[in-house]
Protein backbone atom coordinates (compact mmCIF):
# COMPACT_ATOMS: atom_id res chain seq x y z
CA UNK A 1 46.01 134.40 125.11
CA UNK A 2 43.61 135.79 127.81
CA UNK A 3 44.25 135.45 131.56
CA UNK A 4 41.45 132.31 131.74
CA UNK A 5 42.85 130.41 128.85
CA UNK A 6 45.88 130.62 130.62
CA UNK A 7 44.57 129.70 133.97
CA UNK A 8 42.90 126.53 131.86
CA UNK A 9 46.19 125.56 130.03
CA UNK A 10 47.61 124.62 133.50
CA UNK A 11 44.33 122.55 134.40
CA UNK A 12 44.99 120.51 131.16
CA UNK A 13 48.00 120.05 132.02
CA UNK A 14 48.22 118.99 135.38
CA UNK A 15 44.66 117.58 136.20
CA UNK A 16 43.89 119.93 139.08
CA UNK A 17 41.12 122.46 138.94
CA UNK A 18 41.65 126.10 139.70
CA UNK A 19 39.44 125.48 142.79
CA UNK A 20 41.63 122.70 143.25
CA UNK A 21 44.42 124.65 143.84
CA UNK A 22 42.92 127.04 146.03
CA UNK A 23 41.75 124.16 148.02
CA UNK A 24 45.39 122.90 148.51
CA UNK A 25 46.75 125.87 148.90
CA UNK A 26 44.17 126.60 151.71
CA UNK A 27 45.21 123.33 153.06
CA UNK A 28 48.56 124.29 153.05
CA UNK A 29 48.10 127.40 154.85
CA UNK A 30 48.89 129.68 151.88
CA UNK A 31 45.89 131.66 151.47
CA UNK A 32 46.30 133.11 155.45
CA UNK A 33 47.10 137.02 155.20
CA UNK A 34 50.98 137.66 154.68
CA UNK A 35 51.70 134.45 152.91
CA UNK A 36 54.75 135.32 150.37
CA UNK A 37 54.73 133.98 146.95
CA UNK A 38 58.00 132.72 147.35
CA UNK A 39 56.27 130.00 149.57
CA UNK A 40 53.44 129.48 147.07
CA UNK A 41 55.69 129.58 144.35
CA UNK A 42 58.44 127.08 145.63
CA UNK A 43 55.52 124.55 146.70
CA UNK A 44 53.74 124.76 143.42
CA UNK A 45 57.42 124.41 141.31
CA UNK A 46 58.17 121.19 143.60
CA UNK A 47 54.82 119.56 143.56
CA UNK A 48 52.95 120.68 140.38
CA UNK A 49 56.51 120.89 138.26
CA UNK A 50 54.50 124.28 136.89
CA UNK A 51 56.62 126.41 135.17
CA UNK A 52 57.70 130.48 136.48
CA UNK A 53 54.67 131.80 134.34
CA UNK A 54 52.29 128.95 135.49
CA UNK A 55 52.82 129.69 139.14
CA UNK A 56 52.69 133.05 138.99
CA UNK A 57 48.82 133.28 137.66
CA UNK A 58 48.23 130.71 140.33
CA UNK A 59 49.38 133.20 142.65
CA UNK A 60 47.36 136.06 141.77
CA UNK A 61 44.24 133.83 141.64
CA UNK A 62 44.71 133.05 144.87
CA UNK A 63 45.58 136.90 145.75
CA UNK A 64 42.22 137.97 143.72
CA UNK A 65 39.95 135.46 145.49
CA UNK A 66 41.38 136.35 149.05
CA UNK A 67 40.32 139.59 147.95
CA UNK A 68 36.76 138.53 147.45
């Protein structure tokens, strides 16, 4: 499975676009320089019930686009 089929599996399953995420996250002040992924992680695990794997490409989306 490639990185973007992946990334897609988690949009089927929870209804949220990848831009949607990166919106919320942005809303949540997690895409701000020195964010830890524990704190993106824990909110994602709690509000998205996304699994360790899930999260984790979330994360480094979010790290790639910052870098962008």
């Amino acid at each position: 499975m490639t990185f973007q089929a992946y990334l897609d599996n988690i949009e089927k399953q929870r209804g949220v676009s990848l831009d949607g995420f990166v919106k919320l996250a942005a809303a949540q002040g997690f895409t701000k320089p020195g964010t830890k992924a524990s704190e993106i992680t824990d909110w994602l695990k709690a509000g998205y019930k996304l699994g360790h794997g899930h999260v984790m490409a979330i994360v480094k989306l979010l790290k790639d686009r910052a870098k962008s």
